[in-house]
C-alpha atoms as a PDB file:
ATOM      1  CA  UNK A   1     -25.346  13.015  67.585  1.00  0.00           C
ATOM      2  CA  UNK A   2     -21.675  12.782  68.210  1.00  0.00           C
ATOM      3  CA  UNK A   3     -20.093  16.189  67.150  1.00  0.00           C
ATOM      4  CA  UNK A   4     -16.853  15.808  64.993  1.00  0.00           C
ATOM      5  CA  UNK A   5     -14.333  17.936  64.490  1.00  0.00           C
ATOM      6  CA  UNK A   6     -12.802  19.375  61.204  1.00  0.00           C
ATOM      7  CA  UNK A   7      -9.978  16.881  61.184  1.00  0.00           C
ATOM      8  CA  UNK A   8     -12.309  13.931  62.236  1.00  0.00           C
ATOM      9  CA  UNK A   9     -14.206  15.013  59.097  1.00  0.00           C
ATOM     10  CA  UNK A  10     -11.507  15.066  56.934  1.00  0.00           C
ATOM     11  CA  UNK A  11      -9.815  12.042  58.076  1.00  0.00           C
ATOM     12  CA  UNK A  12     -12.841  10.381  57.960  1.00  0.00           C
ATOM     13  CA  UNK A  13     -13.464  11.521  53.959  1.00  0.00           C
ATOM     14  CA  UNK A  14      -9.903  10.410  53.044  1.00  0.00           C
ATOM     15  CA  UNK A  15     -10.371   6.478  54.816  1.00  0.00           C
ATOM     16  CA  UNK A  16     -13.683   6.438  52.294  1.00  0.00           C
ATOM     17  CA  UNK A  17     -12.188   7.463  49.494  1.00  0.00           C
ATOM     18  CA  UNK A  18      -8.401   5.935  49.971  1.00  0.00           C
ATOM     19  CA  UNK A  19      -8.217   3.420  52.568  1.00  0.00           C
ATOM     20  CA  UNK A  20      -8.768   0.011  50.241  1.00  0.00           C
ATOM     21  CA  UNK A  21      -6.353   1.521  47.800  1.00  0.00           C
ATOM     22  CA  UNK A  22      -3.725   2.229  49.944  1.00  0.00           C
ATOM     23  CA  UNK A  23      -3.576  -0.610  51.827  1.00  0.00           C
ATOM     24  CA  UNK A  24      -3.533  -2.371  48.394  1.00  0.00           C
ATOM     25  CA  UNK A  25      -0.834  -0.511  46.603  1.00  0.00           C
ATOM     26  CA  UNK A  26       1.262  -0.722  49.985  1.00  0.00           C
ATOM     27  CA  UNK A  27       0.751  -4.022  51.319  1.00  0.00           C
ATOM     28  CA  UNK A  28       0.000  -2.889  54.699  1.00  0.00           C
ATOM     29  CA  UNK A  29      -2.672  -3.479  56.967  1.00  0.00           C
ATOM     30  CA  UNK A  30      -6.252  -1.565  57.029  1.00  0.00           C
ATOM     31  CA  UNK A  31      -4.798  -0.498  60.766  1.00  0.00           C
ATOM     32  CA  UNK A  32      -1.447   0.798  59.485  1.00  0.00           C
ATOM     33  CA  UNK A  33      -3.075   2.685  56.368  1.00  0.00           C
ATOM     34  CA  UNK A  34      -5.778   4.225  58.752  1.00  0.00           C
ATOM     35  CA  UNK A  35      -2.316   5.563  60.880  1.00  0.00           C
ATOM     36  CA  UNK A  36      -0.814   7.001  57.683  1.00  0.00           C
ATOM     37  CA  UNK A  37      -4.673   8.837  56.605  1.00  0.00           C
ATOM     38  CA  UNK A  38      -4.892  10.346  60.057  1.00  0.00           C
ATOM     39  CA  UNK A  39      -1.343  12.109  60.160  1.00  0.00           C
ATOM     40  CA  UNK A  40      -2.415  15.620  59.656  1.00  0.00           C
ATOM     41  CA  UNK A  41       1.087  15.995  58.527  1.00  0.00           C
ATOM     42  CA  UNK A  42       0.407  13.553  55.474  1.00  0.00           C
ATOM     43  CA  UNK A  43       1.274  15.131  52.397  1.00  0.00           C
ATOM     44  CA  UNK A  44      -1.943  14.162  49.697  1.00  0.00           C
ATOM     45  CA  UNK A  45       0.438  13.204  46.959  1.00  0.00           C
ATOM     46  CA  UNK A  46       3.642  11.506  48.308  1.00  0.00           C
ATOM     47  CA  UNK A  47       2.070  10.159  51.925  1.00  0.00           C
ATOM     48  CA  UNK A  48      -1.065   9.477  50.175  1.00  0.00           C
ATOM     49  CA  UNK A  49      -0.733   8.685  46.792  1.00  0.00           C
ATOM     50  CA  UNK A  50      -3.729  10.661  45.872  1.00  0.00           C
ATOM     51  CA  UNK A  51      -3.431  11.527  42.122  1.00  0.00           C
ATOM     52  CA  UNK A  52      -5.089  14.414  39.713  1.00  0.00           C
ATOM     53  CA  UNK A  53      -8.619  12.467  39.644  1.00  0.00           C
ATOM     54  CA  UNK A  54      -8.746  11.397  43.642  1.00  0.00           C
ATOM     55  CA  UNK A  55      -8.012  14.849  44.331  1.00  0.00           C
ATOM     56  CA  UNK A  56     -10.961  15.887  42.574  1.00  0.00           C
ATOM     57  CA  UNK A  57     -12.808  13.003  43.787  1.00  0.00           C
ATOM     58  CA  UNK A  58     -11.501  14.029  47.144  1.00  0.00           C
ATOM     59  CA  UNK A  59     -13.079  17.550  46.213  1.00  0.00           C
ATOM     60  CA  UNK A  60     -16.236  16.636  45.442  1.00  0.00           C
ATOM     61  CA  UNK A  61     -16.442  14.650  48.969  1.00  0.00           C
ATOM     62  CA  UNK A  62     -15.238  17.209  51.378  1.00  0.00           C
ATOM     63  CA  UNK A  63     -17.987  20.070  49.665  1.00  0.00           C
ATOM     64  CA  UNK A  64     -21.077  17.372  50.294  1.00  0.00           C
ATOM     65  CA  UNK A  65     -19.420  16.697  53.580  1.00  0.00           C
ATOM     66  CA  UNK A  66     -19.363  20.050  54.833  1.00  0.00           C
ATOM     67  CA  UNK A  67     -21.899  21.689  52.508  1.00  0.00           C
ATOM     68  CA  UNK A  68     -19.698  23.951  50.997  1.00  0.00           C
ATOM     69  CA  UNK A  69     -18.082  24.826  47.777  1.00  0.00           C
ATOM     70  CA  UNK A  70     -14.120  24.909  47.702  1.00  0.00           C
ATOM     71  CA  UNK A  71     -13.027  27.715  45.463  1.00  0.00           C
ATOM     72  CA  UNK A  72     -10.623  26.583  42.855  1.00  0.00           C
ATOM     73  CA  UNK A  73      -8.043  28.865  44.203  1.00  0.00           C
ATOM     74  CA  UNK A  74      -8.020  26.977  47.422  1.00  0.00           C
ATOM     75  CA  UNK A  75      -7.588  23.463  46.298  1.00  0.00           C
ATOM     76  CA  UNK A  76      -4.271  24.158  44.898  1.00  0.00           C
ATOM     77  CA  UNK A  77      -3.012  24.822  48.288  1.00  0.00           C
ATOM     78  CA  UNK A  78      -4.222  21.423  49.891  1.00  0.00           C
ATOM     79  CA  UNK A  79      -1.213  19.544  50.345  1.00  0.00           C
ATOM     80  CA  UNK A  80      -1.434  17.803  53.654  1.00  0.00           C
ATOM     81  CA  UNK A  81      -4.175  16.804  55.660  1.00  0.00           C
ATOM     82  CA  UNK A  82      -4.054  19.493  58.058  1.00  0.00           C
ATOM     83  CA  UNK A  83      -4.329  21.767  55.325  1.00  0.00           C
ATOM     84  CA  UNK A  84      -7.971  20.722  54.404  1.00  0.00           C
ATOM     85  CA  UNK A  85      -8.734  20.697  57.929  1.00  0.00           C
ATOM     86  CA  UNK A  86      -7.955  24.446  58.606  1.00  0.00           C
ATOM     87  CA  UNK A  87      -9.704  25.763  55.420  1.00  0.00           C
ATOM     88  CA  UNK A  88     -12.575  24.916  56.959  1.00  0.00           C
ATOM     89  CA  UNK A  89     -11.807  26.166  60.702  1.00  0.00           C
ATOM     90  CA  UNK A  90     -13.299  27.192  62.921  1.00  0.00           C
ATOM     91  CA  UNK A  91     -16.796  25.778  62.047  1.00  0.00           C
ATOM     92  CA  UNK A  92     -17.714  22.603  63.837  1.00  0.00           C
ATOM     93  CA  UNK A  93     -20.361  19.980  62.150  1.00  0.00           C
ATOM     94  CA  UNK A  94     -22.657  17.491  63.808  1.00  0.00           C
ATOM     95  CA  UNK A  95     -22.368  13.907  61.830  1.00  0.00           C
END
């Protein structure tokens, strides 16, 4: 098993969920939206374009993902990729 880390994770969750629909909404290539989804910098909503229901889509990915519930309290404060990646530091998870 190759062992991922957190932002590998999360980067990888995003391309799944958001990937085809950037690329589509920008016109850009599957390489260029990949670049733009694995800026930990990204902000979710303006970089992104993730609305209400992908966030909770988004959500619902990341707990089966890393077998963990999110507390409501903390999803408010997910605005960039990096974010997402250090709620769940410093665990490590074997894909």
């Amino acid at each position: 098993m190759k062992e991922q880390t957190i932002l590998e994770i999360v980067i990888d969750v995003l391309s799944g969920l958001f990937l085809v629909s950037i690329t589509r909404d920008r016109n850009i290539s599957k390489k260029e939206a990949k670049k733009i989804i694995s800026n930990p910098a990204a902000n979710l909503t303006d970089d992104l374009g993730i609305d209400s229901l992908g966030r909770m889509e988004l959500i619902l990915d990341l707990e089966d993902a890393f077998g963990e519930e999110i507390p409501d309290q903390e999803i408010a404060n997910f605005r960039t990729v990096w974010d997402i990646a250090n709620f769940f530091e410093p665990k490590t998870y074997h894909a």
